[in-house]
N, C-alpha and C. Protein backbone atom coordinates (compact mmCIF):
# COMPACT_ATOMS: atom_id res chain seq x y z
N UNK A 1 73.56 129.38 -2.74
CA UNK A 1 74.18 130.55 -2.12
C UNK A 1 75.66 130.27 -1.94
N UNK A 2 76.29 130.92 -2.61
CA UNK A 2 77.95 130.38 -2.75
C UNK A 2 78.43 130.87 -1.38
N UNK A 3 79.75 130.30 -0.59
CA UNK A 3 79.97 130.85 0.35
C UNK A 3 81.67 131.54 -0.02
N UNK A 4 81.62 132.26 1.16
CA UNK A 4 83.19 132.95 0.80
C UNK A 4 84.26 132.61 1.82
N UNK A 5 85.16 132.96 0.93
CA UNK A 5 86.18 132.24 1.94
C UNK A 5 87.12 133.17 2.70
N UNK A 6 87.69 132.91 3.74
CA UNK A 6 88.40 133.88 4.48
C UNK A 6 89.89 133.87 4.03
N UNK A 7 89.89 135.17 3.55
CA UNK A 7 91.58 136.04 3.25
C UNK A 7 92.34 135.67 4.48
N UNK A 8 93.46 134.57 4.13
CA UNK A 8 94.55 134.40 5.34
C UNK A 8 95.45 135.83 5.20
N UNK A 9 95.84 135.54 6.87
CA UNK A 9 96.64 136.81 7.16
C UNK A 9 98.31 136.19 6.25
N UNK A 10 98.67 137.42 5.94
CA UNK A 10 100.04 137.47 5.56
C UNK A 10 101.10 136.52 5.91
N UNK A 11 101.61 135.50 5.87
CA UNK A 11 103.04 134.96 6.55
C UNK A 11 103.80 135.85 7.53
N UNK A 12 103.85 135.81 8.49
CA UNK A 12 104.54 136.25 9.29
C UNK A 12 105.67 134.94 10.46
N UNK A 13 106.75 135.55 10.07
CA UNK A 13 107.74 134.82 11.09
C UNK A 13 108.51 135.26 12.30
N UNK A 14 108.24 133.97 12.96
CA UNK A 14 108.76 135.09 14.77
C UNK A 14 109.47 135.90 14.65
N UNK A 15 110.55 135.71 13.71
CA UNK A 15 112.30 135.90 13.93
C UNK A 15 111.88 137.66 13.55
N UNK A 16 110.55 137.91 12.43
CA UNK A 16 110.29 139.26 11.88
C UNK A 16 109.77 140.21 13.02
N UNK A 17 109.42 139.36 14.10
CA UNK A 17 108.51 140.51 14.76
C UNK A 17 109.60 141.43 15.39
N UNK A 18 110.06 142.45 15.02
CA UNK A 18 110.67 143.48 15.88
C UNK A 18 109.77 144.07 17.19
N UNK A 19 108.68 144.28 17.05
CA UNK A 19 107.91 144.74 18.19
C UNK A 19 106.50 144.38 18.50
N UNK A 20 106.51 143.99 19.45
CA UNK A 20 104.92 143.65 19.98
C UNK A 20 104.09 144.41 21.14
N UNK A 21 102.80 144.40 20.81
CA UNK A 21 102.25 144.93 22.34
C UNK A 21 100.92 144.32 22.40
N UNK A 22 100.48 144.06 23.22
CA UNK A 22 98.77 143.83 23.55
C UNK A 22 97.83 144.88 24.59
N UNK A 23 97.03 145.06 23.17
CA UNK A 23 96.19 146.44 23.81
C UNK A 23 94.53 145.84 23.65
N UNK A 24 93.63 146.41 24.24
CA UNK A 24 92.49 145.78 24.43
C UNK A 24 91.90 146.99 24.43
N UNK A 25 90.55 147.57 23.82
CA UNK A 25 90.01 148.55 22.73
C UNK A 25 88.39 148.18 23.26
N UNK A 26 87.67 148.99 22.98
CA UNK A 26 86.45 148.87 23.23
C UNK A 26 85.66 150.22 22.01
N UNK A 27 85.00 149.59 21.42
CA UNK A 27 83.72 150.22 20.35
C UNK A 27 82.82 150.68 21.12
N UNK A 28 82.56 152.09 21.00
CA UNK A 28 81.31 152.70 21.27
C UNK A 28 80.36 152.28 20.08
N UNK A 29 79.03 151.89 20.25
CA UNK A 29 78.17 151.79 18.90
C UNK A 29 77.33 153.08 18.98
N UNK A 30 77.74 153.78 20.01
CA UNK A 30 76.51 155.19 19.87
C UNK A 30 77.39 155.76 18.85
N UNK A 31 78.32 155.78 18.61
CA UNK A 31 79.60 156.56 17.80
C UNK A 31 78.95 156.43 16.30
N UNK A 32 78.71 157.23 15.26
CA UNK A 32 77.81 157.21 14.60
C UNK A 32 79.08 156.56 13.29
N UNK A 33 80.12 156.34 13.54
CA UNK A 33 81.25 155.39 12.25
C UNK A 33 80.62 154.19 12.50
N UNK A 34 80.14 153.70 13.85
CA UNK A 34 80.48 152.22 14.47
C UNK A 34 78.95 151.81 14.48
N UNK A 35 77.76 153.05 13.39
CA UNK A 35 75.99 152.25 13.70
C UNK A 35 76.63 151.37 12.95
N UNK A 36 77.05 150.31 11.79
CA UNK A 36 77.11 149.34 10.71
C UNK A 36 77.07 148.19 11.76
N UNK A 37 78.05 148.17 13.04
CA UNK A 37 77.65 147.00 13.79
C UNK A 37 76.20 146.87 15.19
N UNK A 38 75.93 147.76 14.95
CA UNK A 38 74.58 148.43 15.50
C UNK A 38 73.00 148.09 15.17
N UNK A 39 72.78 148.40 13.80
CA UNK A 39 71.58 148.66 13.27
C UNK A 39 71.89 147.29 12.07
N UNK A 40 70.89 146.85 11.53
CA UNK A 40 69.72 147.33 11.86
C UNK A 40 69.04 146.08 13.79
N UNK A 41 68.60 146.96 14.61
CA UNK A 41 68.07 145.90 16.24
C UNK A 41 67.46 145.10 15.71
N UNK A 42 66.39 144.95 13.98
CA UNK A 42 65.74 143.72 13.59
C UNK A 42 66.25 143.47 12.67
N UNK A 43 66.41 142.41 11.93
CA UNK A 43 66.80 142.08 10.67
C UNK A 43 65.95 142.58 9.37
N UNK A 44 66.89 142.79 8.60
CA UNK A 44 65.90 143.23 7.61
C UNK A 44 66.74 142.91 6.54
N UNK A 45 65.62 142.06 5.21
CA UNK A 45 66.32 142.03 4.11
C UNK A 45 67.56 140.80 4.21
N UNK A 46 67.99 140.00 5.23
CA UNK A 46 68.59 138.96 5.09
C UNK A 46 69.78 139.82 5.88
N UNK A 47 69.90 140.89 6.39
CA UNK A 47 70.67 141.93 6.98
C UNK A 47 70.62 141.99 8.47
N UNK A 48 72.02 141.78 9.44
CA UNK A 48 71.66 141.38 11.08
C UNK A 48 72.93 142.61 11.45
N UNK A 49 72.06 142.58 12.67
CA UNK A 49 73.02 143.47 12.74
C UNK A 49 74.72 142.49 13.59
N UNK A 50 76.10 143.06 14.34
CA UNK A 50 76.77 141.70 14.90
C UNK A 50 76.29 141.14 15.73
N UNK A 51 75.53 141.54 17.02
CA UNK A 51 75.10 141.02 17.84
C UNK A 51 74.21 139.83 17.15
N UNK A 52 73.20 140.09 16.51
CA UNK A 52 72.40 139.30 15.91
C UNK A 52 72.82 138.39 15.30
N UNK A 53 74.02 138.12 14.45
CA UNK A 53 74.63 137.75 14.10
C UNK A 53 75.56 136.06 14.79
N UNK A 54 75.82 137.24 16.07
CA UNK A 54 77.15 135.88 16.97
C UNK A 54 76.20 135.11 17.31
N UNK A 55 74.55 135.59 17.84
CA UNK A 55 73.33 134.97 18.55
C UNK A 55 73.55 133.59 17.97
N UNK A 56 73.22 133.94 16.31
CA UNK A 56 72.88 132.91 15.35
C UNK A 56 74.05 131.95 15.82
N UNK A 57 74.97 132.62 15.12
CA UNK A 57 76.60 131.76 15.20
C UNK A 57 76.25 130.59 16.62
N UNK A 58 76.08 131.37 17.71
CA UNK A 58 76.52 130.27 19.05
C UNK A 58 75.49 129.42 18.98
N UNK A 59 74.19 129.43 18.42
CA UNK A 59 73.19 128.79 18.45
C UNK A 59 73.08 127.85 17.69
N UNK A 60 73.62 128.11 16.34
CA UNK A 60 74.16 126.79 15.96
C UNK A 60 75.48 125.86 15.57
N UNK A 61 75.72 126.24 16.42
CA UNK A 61 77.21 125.40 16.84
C UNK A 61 78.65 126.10 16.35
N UNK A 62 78.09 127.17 15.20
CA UNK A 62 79.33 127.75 14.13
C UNK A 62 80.43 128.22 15.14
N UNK A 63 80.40 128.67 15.91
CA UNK A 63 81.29 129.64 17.21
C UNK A 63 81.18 129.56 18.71
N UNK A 64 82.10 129.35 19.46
CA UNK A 64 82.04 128.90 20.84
C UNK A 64 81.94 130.51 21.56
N UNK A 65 81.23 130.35 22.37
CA UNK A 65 81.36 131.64 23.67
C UNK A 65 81.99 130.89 24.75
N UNK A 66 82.93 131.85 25.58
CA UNK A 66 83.54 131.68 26.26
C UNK A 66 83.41 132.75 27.58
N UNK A 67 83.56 131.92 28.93
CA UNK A 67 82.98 132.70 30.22
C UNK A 67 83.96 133.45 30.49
N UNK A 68 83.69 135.00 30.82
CA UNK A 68 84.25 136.07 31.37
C UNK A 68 85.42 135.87 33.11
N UNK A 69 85.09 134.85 33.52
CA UNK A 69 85.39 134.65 34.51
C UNK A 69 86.02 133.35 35.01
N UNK A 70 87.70 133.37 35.28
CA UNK A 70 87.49 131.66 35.83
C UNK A 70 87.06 131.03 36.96
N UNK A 71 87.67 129.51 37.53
CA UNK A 71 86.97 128.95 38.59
C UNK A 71 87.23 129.91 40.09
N UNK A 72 88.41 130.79 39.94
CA UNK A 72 88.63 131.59 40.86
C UNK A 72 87.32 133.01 41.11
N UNK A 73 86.67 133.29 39.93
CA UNK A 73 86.36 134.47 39.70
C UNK A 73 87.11 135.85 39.34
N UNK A 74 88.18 135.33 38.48
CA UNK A 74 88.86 136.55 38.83
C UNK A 74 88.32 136.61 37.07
N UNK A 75 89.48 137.92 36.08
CA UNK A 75 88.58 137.88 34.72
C UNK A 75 89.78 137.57 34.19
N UNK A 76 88.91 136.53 32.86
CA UNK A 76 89.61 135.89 32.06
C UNK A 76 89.36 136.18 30.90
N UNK A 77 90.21 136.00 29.79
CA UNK A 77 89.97 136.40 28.41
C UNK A 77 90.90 135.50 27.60
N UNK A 78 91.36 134.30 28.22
CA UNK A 78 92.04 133.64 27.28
C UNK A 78 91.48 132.38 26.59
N UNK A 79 90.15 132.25 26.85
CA UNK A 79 89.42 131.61 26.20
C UNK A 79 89.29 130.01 26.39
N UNK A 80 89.49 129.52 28.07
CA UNK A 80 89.88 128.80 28.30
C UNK A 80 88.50 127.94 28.91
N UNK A 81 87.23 128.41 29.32
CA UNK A 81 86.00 127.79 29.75
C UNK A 81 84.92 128.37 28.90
N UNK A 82 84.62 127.59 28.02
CA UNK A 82 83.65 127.26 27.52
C UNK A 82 82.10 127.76 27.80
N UNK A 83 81.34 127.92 27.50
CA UNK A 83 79.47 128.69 28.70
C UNK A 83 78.95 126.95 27.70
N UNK A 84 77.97 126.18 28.86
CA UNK A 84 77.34 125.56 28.72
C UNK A 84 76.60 125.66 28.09
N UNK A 85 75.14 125.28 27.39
CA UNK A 85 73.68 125.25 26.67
C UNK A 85 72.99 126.48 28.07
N UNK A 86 73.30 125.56 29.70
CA UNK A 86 72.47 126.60 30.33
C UNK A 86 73.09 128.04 30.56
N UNK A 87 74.86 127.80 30.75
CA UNK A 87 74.95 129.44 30.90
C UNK A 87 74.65 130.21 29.93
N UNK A 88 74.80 129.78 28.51
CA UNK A 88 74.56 130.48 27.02
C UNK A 88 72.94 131.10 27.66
N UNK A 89 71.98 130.42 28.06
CA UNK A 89 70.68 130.40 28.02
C UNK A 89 70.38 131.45 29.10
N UNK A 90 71.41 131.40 30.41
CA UNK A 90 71.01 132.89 31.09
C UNK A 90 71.79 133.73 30.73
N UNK A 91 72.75 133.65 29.89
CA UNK A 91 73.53 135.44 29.43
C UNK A 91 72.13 135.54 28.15
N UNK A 92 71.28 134.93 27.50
CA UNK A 92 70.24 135.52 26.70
C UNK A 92 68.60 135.57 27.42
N UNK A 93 68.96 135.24 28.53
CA UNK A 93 67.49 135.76 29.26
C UNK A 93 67.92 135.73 30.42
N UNK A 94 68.55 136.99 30.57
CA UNK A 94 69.13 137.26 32.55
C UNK A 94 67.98 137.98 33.30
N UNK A 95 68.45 137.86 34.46
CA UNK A 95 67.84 138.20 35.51
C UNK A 95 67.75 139.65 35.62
N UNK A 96 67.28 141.16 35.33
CA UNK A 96 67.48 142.44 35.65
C UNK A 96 66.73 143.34 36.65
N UNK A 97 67.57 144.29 37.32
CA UNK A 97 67.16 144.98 38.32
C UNK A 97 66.37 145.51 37.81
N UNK A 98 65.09 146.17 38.06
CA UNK A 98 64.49 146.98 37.56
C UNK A 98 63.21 147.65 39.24
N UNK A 99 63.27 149.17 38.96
CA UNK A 99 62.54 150.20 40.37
C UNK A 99 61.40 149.01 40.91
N UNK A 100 61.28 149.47 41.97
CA UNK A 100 60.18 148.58 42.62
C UNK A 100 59.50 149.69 43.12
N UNK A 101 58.03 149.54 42.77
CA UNK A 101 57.54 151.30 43.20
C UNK A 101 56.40 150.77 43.97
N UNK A 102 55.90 151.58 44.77
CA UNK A 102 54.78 151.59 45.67
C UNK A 102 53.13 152.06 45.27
N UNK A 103 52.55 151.93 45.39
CA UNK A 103 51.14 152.71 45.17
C UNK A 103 51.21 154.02 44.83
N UNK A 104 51.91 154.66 45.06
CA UNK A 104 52.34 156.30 45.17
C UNK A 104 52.99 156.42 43.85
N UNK A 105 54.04 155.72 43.46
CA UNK A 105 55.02 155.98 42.73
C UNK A 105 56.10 156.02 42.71
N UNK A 106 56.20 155.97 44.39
CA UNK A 106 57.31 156.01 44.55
C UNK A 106 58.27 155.16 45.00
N UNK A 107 59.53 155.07 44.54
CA UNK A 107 60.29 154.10 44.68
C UNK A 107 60.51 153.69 45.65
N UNK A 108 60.60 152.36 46.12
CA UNK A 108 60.45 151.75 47.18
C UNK A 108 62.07 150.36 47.87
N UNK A 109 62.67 150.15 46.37
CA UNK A 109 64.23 149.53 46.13
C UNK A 109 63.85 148.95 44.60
N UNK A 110 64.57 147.70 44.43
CA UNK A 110 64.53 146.84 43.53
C UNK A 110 64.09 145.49 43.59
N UNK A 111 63.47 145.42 42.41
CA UNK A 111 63.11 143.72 42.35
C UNK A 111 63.46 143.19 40.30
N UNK A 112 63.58 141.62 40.53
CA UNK A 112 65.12 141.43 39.66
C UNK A 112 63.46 140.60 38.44
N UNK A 113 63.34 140.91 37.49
CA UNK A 113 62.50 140.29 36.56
C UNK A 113 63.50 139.06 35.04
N UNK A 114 62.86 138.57 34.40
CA UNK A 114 63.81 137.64 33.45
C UNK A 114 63.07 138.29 32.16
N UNK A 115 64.24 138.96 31.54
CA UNK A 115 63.58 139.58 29.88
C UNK A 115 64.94 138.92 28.95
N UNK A 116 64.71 139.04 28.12
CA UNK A 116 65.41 138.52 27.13
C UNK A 116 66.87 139.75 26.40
N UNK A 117 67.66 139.46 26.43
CA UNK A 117 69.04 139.96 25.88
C UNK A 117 68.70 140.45 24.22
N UNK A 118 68.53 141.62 24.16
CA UNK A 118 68.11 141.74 22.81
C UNK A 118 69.90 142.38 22.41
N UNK A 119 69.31 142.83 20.94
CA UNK A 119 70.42 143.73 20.49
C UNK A 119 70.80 144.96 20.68
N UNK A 120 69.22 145.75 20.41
CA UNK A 120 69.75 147.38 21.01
C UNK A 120 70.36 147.42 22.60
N UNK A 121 70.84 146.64 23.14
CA UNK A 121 70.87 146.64 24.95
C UNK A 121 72.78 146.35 24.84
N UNK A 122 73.26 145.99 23.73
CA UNK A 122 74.70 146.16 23.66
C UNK A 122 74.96 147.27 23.33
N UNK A 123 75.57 147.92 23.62
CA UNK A 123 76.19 149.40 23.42
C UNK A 123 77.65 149.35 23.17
N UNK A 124 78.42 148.36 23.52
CA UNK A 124 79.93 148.66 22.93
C UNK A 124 80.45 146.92 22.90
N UNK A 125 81.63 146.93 22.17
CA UNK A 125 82.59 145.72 22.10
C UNK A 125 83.70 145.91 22.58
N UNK A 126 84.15 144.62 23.31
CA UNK A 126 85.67 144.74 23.60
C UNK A 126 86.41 143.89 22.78
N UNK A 127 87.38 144.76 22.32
CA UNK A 127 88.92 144.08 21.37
C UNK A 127 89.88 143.53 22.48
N UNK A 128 90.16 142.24 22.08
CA UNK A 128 91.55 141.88 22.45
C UNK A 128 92.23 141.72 21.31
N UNK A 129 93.74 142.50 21.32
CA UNK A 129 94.56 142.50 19.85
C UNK A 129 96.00 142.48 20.34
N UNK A 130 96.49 141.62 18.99
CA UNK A 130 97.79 141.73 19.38
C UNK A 130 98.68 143.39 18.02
N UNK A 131 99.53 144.09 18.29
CA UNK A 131 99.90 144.54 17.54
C UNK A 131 101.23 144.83 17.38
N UNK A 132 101.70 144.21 16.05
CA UNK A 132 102.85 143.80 15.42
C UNK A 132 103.61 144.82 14.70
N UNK A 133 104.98 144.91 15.00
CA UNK A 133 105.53 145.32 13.93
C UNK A 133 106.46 144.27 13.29
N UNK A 134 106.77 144.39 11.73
CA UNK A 134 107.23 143.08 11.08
C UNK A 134 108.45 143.92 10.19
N UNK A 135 109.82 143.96 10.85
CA UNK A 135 110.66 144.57 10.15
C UNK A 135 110.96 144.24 8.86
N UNK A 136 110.63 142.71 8.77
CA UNK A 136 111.16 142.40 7.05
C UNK A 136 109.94 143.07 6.04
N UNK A 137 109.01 143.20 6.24
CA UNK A 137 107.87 144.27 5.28
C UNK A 137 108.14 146.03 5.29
N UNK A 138 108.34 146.01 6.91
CA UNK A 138 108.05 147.53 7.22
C UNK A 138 107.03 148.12 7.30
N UNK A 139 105.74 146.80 8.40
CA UNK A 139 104.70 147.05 8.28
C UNK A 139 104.40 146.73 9.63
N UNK A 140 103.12 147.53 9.99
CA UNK A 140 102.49 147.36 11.27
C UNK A 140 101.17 146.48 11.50
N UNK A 141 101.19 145.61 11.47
CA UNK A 141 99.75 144.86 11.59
C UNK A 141 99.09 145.07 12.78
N UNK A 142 97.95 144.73 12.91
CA UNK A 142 96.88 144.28 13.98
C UNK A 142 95.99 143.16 13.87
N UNK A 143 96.40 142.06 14.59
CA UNK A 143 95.56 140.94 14.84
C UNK A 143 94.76 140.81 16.09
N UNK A 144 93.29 141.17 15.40
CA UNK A 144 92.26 140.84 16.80
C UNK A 144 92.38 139.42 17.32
N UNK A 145 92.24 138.86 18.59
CA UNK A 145 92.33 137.65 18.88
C UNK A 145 91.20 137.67 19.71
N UNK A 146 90.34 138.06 20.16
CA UNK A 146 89.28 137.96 20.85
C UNK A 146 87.97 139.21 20.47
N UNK A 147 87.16 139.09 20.55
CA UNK A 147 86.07 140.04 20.54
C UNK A 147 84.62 140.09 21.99
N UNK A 148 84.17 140.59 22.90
CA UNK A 148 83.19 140.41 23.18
C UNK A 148 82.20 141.41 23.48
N UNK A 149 80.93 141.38 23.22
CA UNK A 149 79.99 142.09 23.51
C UNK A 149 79.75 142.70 25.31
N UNK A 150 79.18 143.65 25.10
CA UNK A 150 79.14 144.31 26.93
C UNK A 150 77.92 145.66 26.49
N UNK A 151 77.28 145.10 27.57
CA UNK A 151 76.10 145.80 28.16
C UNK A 151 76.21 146.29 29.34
N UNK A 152 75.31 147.16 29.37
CA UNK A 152 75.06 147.88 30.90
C UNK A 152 74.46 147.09 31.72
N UNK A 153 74.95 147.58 32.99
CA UNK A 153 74.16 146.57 34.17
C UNK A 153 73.82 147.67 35.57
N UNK A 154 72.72 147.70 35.89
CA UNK A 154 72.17 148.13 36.87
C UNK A 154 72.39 147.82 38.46
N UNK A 155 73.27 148.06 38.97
CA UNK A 155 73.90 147.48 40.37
C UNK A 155 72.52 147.53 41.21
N UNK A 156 72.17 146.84 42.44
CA UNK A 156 71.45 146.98 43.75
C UNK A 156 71.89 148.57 44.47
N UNK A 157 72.81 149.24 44.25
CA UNK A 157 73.04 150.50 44.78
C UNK A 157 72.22 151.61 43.48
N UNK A 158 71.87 151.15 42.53
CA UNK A 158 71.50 152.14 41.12
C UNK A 158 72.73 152.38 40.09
N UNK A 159 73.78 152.37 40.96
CA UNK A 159 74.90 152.75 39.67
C UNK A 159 75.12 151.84 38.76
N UNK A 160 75.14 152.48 37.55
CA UNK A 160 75.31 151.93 36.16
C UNK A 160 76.57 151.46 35.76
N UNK A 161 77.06 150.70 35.38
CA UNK A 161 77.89 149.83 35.14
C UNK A 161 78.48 149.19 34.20
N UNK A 162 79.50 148.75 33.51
CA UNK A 162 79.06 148.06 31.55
C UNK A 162 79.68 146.71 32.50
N UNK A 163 78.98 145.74 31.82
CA UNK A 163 79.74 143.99 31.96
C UNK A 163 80.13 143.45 30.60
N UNK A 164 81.18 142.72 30.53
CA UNK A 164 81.31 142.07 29.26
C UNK A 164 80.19 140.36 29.42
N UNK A 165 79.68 140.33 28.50
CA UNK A 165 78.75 138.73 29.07
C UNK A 165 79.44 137.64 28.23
N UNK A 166 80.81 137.33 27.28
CA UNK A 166 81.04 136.44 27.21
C UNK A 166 82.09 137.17 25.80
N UNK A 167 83.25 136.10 25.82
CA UNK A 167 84.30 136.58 24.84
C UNK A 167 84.28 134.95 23.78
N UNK A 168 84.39 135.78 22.48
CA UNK A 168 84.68 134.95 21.59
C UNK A 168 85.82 135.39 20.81
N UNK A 169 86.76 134.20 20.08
CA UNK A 169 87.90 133.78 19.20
C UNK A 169 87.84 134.26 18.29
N UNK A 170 88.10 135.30 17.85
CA UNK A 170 88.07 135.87 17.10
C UNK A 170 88.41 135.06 15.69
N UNK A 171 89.71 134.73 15.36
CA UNK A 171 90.23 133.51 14.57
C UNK A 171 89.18 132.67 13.79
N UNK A 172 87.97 131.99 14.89
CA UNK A 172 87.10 131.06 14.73
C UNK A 172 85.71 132.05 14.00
N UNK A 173 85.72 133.33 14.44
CA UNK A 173 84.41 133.75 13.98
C UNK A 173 84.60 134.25 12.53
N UNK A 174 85.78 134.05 11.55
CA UNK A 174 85.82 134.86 10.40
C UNK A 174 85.05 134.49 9.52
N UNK A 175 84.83 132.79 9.65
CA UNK A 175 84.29 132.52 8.20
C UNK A 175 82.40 132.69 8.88
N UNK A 176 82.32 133.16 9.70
CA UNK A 176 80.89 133.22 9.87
C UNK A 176 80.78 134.99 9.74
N UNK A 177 81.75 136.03 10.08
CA UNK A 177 81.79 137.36 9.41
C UNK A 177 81.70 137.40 8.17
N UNK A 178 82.77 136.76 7.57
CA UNK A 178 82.91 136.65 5.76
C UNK A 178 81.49 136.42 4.95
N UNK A 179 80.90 135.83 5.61
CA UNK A 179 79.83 135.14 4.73
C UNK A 179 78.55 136.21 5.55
N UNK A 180 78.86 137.34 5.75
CA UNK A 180 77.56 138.00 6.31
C UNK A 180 77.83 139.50 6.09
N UNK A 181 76.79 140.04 5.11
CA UNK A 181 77.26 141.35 4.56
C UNK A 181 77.18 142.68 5.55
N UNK A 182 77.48 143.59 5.90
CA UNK A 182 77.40 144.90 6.79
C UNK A 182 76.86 146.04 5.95
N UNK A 183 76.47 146.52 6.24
CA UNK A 183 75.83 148.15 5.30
C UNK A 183 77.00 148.99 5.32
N UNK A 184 77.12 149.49 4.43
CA UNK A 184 78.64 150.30 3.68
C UNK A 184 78.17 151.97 3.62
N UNK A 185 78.48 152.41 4.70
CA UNK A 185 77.94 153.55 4.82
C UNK A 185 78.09 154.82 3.53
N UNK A 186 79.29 154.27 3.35
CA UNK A 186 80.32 155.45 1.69
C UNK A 186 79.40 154.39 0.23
N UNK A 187 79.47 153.74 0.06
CA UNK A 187 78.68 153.17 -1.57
C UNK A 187 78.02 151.77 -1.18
N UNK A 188 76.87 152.02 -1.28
CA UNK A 188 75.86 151.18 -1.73
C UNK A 188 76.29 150.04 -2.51
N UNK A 189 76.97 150.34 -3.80
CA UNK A 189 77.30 149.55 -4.55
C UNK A 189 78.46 148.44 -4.49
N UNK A 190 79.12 148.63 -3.70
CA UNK A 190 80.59 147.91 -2.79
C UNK A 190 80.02 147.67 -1.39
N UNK A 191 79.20 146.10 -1.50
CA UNK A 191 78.74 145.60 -0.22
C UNK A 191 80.31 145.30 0.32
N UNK A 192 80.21 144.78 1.97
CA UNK A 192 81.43 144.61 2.35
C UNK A 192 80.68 143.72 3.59
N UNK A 193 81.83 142.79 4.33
CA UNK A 193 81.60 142.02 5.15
C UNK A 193 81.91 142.24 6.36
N UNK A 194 81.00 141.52 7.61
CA UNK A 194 81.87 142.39 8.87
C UNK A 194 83.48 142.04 9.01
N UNK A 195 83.82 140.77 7.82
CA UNK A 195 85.27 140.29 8.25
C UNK A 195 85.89 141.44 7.73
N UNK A 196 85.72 142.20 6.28
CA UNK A 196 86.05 142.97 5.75
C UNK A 196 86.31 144.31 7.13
N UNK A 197 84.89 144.75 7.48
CA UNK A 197 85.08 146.20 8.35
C UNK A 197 86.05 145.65 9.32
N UNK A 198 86.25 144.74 10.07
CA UNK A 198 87.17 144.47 11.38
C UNK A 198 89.00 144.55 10.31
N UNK A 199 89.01 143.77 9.15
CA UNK A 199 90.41 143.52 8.93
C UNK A 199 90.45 145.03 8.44
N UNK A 200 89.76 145.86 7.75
CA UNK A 200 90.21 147.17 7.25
C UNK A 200 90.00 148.23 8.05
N UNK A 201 89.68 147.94 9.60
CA UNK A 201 89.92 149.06 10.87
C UNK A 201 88.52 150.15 10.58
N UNK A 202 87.32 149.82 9.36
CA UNK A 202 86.44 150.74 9.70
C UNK A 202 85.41 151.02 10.65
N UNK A 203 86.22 151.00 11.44
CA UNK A 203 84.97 151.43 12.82
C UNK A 203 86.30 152.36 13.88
N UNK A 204 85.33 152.73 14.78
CA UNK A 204 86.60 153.75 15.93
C UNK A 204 86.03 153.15 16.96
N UNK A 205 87.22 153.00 17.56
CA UNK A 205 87.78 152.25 19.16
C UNK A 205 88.90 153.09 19.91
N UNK A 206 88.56 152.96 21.46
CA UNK A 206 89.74 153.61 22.65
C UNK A 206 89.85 152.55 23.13
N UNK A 207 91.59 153.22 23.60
CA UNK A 207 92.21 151.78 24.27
C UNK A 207 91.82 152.11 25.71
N UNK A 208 91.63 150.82 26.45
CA UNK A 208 91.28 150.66 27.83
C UNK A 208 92.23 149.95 28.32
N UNK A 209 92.98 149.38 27.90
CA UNK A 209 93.94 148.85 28.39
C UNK A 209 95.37 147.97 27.65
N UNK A 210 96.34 148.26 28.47
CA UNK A 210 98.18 147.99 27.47
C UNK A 210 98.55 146.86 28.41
N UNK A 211 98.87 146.20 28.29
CA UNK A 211 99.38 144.83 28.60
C UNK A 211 100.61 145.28 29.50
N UNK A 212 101.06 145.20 30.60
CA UNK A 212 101.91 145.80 31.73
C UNK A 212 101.41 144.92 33.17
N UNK A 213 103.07 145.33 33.81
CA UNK A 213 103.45 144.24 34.76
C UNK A 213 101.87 144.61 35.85
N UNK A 214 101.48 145.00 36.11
CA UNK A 214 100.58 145.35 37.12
C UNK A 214 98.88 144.44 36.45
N UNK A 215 99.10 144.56 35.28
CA UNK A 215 98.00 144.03 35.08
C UNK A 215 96.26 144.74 34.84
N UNK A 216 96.89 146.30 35.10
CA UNK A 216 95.96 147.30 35.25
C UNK A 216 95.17 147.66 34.10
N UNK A 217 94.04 148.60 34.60
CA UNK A 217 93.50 149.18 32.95
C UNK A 217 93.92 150.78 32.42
């Protein structure tokens, strides 16, 4: 099985960057451009969907996950703590709220059970990107530098919620994208890779947040 190799980005030099910004983006997968990183929830045919995909990656050593949160608790995304064997092991079999009902039926509060982190249970991704303009081309790039998955979470009050459960390096995950084909929604015949859909922007994303003194979203 030959493997492929990852297309380096362009040369770029500081002195070129006329303009920069950092914006952070989030994928709906209900968004029917963005099922390719979605479907298929089982594998089929040697075919995963991304989630299924990073699973593999962190499991065997190809790609590091990194904790949402530092020693302060506040949120982090610069990729600076590592998730252990055991934290890896409860972001894929967490703890979830789920009704606590009575003889009747009727709801009575919550009690917290351990099921397993599947794929259909991610519903969107968050982008961290940097985006460039490079006056000596006259071109605008976008370099993802982070990616992470986020699910819904069920608060003790009922309200619904999305969490991100762990950010990965984007940089580090290409040659494990490259080498893993995506379903090509326009021709069958022109397979393509998820490194391919991320560097050629086919999927749709909103920005949630611009890099500013406050720090806000």
């Amino acid at each position: 099985n030959p493997t492929r190799r990852v297309v380096p980005y362009p040369h770029l030099r500081q002195a070129d960057v006329m303009w920069k910004r950092r914006i952070w983006e989030r994928i709906d997968l209900k968004q029917k451009m963005n099922f390719s990183l979605y479907y298929p929830t089982i594998p089929i045919k040697g075919r995963y969907c991304l989630f299924d995909l990073i699973r593999q990656g962190i499991l065997d050593g190809q790609i590091t996950a990194y904790n949402t949160t530092n020693a302060m608790g506040q949120n982090d995304d610069e990729f600076t703590n590592p998730l252990t064997a055991e934290q890896i092991q409860e972001v894929y079999y967490p703890k979830v709220a789920e009704d606590s009902l009575d003889e009747n039926g009727e709801k009575v509060g919550l009690k917290y059970v351990t099921n397993e982190l599947k794929s259909d249970k991610v519903l969107m991704y968050e982008l961290k990107e940097d985006w460039i303009f490079d006056k000596q081309r006259s071109e605008r790039y976008v370099r993802i530098i982070g990616i992470a998955p986020v699910v819904e979470k069920k608060l003790e009050s009922g309200i619904k919620t999305s969490q991100t459960i762990f950010w990965l390096y984007f940089p580090e995950c290409r040659y494990l994208f490259a080498n893993a084909d995506v379903f090509n929604l326009h021709n069958n015949s022109q397979p393509i890779t998820f490194d391919d859909l991320f560097q050629k922007r086919m999927f749709n994303a909103f920005v949630v947040k611009e890099e500013n003194v406050y720090d806000r979203k």
